[in-house]
C-alpha atoms as a PDB file:
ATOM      1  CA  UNK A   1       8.743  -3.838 -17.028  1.00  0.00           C
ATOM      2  CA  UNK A   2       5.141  -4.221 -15.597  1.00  0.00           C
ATOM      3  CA  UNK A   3       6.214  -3.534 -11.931  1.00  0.00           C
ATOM      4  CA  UNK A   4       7.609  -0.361 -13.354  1.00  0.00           C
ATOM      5  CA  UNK A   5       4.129   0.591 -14.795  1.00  0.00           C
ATOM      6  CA  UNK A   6       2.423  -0.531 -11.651  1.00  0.00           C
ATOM      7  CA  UNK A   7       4.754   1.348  -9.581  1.00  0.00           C
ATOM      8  CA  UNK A   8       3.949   4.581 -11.735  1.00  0.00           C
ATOM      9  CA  UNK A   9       0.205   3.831 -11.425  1.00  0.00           C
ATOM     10  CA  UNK A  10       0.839   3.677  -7.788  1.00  0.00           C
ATOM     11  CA  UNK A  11       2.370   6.774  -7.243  1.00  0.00           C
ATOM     12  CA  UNK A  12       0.410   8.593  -9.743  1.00  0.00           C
ATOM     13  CA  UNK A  13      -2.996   7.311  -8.109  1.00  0.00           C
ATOM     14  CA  UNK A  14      -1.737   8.277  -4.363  1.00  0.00           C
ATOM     15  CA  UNK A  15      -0.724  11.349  -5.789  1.00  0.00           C
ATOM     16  CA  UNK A  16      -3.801  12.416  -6.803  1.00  0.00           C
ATOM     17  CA  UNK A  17      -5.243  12.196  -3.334  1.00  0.00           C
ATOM     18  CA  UNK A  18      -5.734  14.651  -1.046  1.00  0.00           C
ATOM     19  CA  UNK A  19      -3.076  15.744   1.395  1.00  0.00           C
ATOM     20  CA  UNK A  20      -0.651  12.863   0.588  1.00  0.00           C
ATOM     21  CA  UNK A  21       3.162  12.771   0.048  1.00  0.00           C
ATOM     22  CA  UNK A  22       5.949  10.859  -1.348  1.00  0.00           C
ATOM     23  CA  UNK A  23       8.664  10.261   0.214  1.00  0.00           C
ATOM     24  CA  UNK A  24      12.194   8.297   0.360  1.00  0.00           C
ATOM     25  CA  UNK A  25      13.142   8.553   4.470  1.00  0.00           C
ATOM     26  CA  UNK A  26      14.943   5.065   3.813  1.00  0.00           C
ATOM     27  CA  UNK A  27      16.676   5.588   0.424  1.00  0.00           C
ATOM     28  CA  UNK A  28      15.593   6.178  -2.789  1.00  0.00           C
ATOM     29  CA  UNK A  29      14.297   2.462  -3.204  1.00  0.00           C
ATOM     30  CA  UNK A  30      11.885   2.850  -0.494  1.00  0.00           C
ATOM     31  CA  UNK A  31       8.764   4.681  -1.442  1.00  0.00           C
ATOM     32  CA  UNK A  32       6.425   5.856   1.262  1.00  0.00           C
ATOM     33  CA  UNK A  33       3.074   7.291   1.002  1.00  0.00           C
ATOM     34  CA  UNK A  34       1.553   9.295   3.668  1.00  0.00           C
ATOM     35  CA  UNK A  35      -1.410  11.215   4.079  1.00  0.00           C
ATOM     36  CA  UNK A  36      -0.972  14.147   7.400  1.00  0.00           C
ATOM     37  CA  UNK A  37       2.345  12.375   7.921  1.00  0.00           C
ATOM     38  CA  UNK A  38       1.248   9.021   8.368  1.00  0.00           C
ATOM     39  CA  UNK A  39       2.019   5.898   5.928  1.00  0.00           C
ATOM     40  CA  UNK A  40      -0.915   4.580   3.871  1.00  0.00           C
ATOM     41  CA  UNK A  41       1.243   2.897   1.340  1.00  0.00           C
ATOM     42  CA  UNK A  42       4.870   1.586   0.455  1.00  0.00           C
ATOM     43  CA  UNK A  43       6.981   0.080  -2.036  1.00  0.00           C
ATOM     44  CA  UNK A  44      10.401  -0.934  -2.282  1.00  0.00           C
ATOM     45  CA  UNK A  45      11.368  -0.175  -6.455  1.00  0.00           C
ATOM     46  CA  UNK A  46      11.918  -3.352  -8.240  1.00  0.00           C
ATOM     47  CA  UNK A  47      10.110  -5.298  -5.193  1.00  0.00           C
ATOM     48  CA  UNK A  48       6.987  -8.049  -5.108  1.00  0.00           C
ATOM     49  CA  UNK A  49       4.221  -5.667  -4.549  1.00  0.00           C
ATOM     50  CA  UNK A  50       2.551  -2.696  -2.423  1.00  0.00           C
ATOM     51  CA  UNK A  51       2.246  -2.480   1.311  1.00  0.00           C
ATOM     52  CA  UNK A  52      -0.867  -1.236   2.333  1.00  0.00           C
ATOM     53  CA  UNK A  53      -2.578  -0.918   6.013  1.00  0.00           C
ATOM     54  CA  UNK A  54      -5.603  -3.159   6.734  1.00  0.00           C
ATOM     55  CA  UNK A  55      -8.166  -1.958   8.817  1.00  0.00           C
ATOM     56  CA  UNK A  56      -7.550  -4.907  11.694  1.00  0.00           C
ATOM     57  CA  UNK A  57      -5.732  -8.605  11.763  1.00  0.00           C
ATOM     58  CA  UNK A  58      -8.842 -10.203  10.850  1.00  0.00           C
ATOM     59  CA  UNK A  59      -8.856  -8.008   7.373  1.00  0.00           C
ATOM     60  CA  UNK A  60      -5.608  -8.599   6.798  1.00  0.00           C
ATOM     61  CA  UNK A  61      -5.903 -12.171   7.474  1.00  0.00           C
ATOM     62  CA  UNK A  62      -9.598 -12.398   5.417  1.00  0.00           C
ATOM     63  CA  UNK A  63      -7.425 -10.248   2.482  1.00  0.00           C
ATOM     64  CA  UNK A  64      -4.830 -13.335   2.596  1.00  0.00           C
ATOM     65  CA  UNK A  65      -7.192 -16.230   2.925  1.00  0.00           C
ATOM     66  CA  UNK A  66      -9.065 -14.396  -0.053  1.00  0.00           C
ATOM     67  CA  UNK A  67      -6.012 -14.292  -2.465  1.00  0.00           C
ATOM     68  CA  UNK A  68      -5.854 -11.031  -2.337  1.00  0.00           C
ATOM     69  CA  UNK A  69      -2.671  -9.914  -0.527  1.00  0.00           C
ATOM     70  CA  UNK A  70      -0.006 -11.748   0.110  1.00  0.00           C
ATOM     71  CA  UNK A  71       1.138 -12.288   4.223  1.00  0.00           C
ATOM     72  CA  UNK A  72       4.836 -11.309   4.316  1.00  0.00           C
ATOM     73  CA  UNK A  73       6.905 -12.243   7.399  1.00  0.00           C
ATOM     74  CA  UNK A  74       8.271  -8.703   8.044  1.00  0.00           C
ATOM     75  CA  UNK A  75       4.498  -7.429   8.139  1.00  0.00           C
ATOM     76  CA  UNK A  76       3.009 -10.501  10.043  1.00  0.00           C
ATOM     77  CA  UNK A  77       2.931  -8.915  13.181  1.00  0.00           C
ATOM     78  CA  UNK A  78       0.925  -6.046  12.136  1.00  0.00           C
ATOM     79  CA  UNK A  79      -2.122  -4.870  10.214  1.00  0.00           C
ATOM     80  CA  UNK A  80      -0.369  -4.594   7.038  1.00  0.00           C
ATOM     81  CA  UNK A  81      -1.168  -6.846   3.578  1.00  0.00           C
ATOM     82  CA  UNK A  82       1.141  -6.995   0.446  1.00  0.00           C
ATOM     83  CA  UNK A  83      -0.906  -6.536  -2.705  1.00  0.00           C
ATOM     84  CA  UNK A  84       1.628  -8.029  -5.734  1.00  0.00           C
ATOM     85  CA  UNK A  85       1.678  -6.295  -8.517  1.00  0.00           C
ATOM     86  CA  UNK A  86       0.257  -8.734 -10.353  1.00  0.00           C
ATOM     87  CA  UNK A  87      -3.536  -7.471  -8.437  1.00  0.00           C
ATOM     88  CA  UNK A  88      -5.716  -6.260 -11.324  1.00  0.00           C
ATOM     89  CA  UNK A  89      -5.581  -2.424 -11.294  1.00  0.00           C
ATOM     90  CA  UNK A  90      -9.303  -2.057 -10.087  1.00  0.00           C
ATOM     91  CA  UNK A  91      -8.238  -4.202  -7.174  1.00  0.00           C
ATOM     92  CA  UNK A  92      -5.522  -2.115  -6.356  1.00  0.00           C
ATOM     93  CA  UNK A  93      -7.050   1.205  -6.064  1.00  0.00           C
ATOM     94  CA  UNK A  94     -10.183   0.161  -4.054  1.00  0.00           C
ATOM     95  CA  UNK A  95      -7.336  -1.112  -1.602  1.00  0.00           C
ATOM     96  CA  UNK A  96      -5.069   1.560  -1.940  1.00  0.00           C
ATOM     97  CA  UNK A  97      -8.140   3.860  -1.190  1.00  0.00           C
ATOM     98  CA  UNK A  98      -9.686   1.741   1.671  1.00  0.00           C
ATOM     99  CA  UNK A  99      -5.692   2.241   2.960  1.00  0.00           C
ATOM    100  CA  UNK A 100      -5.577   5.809   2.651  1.00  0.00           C
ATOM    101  CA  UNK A 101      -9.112   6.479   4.184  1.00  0.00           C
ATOM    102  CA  UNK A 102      -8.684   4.105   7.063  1.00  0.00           C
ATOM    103  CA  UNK A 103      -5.322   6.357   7.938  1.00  0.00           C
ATOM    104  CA  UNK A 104      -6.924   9.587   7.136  1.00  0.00           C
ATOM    105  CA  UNK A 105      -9.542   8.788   9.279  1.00  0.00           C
ATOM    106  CA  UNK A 106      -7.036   8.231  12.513  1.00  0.00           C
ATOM    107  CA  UNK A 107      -4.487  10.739  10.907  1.00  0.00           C
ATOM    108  CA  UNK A 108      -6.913  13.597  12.737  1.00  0.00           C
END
């Protein structure tokens, strides 16, 4: 029940950012945020958490060693973090909106 909330929160919050979009490109249990076409933030419904971009390894690493986000093997090789969605809702939307900037940013 509380993952359902936090996925609501999620997509309400990225919603209510400028030029972003949700979408389902892998199924309807795959939730993708994007701002200009480029993913900030994902969720798979009924999964551990949110996927969000760091801004390098050693952020995503410092985010990990921090308690912060969790270090998932399919995102290991990347600059991408796991928040679970058991991260206090402040938490979450200072790093869903670090995310989001950080891609806008590069997004051009």
């Amino acid at each position: 029940m509380l993952d359902r909330m936090r996925e609501r929160y999620i997509d309400r919050y990225c919603a209510a950012l400028d030029e972003t979009k949700r979408t389902t490109p892998f199924g309807p249990h795959t939730i993708i945020w994007t701002v200009r076409d480029h993913v900030f933030a994902a969720y798979t419904v009924g999964g551990a958490g949110v996927s969000l971009r760091a801004e390098d390894r050693a952020q995503a690493h410092r985010l990990v060693a921090e308690g912060k986000a969790i270090r998932v093997e399919y995102l290991r090789e990347g600059v991408w973090v796991l928040l679970a969605w058991s991260t206090p809702p402040d938490e979450l939307r200072f790093q869903i909106f670090s995310s989001y900037e950080l891609v806008a940013a590069t997004a051009g």
